[in-house]
C-alpha atoms as a PDB file:
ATOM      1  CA  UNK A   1      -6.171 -19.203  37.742  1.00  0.00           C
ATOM      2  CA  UNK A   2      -8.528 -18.152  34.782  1.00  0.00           C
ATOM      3  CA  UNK A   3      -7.701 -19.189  31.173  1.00  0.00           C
ATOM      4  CA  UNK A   4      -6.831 -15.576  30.050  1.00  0.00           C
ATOM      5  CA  UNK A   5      -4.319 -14.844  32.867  1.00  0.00           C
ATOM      6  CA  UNK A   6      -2.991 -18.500  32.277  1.00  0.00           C
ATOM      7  CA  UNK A   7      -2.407 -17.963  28.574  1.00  0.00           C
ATOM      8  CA  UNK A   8      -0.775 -14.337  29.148  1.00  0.00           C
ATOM      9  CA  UNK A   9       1.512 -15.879  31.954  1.00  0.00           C
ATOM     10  CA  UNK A  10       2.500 -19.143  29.593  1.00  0.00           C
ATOM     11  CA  UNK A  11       2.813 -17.110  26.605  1.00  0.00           C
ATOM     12  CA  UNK A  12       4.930 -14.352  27.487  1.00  0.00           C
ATOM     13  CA  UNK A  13       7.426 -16.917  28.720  1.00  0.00           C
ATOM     14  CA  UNK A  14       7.730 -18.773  25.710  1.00  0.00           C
ATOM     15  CA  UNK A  15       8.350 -16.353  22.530  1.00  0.00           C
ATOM     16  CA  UNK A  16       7.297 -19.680  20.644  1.00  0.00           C
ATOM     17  CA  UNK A  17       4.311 -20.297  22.163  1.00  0.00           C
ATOM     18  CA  UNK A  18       3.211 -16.519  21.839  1.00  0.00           C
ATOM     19  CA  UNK A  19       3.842 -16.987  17.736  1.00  0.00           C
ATOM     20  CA  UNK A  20       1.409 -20.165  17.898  1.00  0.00           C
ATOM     21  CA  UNK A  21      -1.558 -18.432  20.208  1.00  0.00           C
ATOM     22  CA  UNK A  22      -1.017 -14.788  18.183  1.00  0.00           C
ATOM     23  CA  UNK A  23       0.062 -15.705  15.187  1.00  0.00           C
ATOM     24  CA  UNK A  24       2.889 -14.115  12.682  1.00  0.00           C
ATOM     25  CA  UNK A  25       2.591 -11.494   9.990  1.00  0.00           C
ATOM     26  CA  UNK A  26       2.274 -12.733   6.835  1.00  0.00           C
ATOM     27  CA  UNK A  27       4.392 -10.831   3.481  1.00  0.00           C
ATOM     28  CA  UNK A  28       1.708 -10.675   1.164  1.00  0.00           C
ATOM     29  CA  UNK A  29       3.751  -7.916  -1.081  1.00  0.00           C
ATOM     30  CA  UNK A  30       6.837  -6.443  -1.901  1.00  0.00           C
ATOM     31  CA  UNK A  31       8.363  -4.136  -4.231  1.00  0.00           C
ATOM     32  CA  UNK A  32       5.302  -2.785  -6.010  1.00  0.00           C
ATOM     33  CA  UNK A  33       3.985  -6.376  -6.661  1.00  0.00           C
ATOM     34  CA  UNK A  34       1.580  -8.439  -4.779  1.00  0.00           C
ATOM     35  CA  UNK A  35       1.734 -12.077  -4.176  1.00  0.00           C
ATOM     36  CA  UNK A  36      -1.615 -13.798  -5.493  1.00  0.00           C
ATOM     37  CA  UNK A  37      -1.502 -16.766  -3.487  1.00  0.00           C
ATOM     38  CA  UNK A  38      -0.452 -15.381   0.103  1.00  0.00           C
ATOM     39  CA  UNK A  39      -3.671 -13.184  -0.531  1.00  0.00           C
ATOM     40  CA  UNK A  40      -5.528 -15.910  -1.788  1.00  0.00           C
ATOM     41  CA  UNK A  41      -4.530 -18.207   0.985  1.00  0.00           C
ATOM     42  CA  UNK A  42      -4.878 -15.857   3.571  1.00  0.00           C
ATOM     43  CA  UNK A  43      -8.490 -14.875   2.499  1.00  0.00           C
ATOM     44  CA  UNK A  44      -7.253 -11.315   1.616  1.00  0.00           C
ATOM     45  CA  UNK A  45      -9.332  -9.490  -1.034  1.00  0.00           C
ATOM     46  CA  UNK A  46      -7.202  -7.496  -2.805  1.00  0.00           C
ATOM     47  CA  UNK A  47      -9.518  -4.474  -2.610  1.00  0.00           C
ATOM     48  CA  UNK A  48      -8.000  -4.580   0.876  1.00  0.00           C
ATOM     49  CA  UNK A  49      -4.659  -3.924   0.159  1.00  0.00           C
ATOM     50  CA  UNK A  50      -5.068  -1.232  -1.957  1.00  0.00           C
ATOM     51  CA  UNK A  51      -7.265   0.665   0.721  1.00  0.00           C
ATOM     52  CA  UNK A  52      -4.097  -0.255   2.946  1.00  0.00           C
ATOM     53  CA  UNK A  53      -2.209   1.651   0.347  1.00  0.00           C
ATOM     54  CA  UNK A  54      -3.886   4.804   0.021  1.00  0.00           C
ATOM     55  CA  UNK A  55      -4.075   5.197   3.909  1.00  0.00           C
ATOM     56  CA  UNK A  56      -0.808   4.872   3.995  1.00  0.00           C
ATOM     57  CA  UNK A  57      -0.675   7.314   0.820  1.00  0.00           C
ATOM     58  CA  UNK A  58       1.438   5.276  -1.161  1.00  0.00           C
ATOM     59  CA  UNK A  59       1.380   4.467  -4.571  1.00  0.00           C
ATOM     60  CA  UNK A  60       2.122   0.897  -5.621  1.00  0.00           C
ATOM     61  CA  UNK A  61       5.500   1.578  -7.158  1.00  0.00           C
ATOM     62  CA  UNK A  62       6.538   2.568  -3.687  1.00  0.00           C
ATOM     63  CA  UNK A  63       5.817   0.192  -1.491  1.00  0.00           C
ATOM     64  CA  UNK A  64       8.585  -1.848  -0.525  1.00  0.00           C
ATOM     65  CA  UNK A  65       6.434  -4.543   1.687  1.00  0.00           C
ATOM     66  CA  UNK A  66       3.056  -5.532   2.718  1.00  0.00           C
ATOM     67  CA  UNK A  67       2.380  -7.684   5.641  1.00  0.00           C
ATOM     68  CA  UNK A  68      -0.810  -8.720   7.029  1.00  0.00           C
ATOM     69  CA  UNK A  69      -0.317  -8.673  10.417  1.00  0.00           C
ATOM     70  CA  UNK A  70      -1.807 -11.564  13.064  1.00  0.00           C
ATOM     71  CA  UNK A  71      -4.565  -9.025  13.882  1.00  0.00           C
ATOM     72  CA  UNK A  72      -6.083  -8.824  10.388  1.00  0.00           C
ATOM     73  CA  UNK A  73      -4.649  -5.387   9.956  1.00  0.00           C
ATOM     74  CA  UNK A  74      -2.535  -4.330   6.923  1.00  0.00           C
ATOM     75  CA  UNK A  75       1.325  -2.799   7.100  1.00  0.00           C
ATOM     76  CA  UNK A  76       2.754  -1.147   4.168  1.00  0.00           C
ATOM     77  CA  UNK A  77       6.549   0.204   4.163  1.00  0.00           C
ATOM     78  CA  UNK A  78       6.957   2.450   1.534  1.00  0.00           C
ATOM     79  CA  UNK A  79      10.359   3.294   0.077  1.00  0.00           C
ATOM     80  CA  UNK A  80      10.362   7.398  -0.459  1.00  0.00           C
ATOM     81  CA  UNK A  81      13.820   9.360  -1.521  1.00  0.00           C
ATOM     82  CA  UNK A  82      16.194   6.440  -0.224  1.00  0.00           C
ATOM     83  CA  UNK A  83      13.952   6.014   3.209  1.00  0.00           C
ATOM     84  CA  UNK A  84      11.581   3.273   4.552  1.00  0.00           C
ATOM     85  CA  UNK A  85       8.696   4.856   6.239  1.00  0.00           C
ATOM     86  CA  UNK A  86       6.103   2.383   7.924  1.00  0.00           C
ATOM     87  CA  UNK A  87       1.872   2.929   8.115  1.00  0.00           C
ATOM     88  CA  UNK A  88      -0.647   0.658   9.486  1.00  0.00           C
ATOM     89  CA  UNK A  89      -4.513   0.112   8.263  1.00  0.00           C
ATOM     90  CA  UNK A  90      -6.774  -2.046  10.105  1.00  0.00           C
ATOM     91  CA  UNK A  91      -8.645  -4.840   8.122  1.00  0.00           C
ATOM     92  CA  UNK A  92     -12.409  -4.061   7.308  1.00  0.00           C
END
């Protein structure tokens, strides 16, 4: 069996495992505010997240939470009248 088909075959058995080889998003904001060290550990500039922002045309005082997801991209759920709509921006 090859490596890739022997990780895909051990991973989606084991839900664990799969967090380990893939990784788990990371909250890096929340409620209009950003959290200087998750970017800062995470090597995010924050340049980044505010080009994650206006793709997902929200302004800061409506975002509700950031995550920076295993694959380097950037999700922002922003809160708008009462609702929590979701928007994805890959990582440059």
């Amino acid at each position: 069996m090859h490596v890739p088909a022997l990780v895909a075959t051990v991973t989606a058995r084991s839900p664990k495992l799969l967090s380990v080889v893939e990784g788990d998003p990371v909250l890096i904001g929340r409620e209009g505010r950003f959290y200087p060290d998750a970017l800062q550990k995470n090597h995010v500039p924050r340049e980044d997240v505010e080009r994650a922002l206006r793709e997902a045309d929200c302004d800061l005082k409506d975002m509700k939470y950031a995550f920076l997801e295993a694959d380097g991209s950037i999700s922002v759920l922003k809160e708008s009248a009462g609702k929590v709509t979701h928007a994805r921006a890959p990582r440059q």
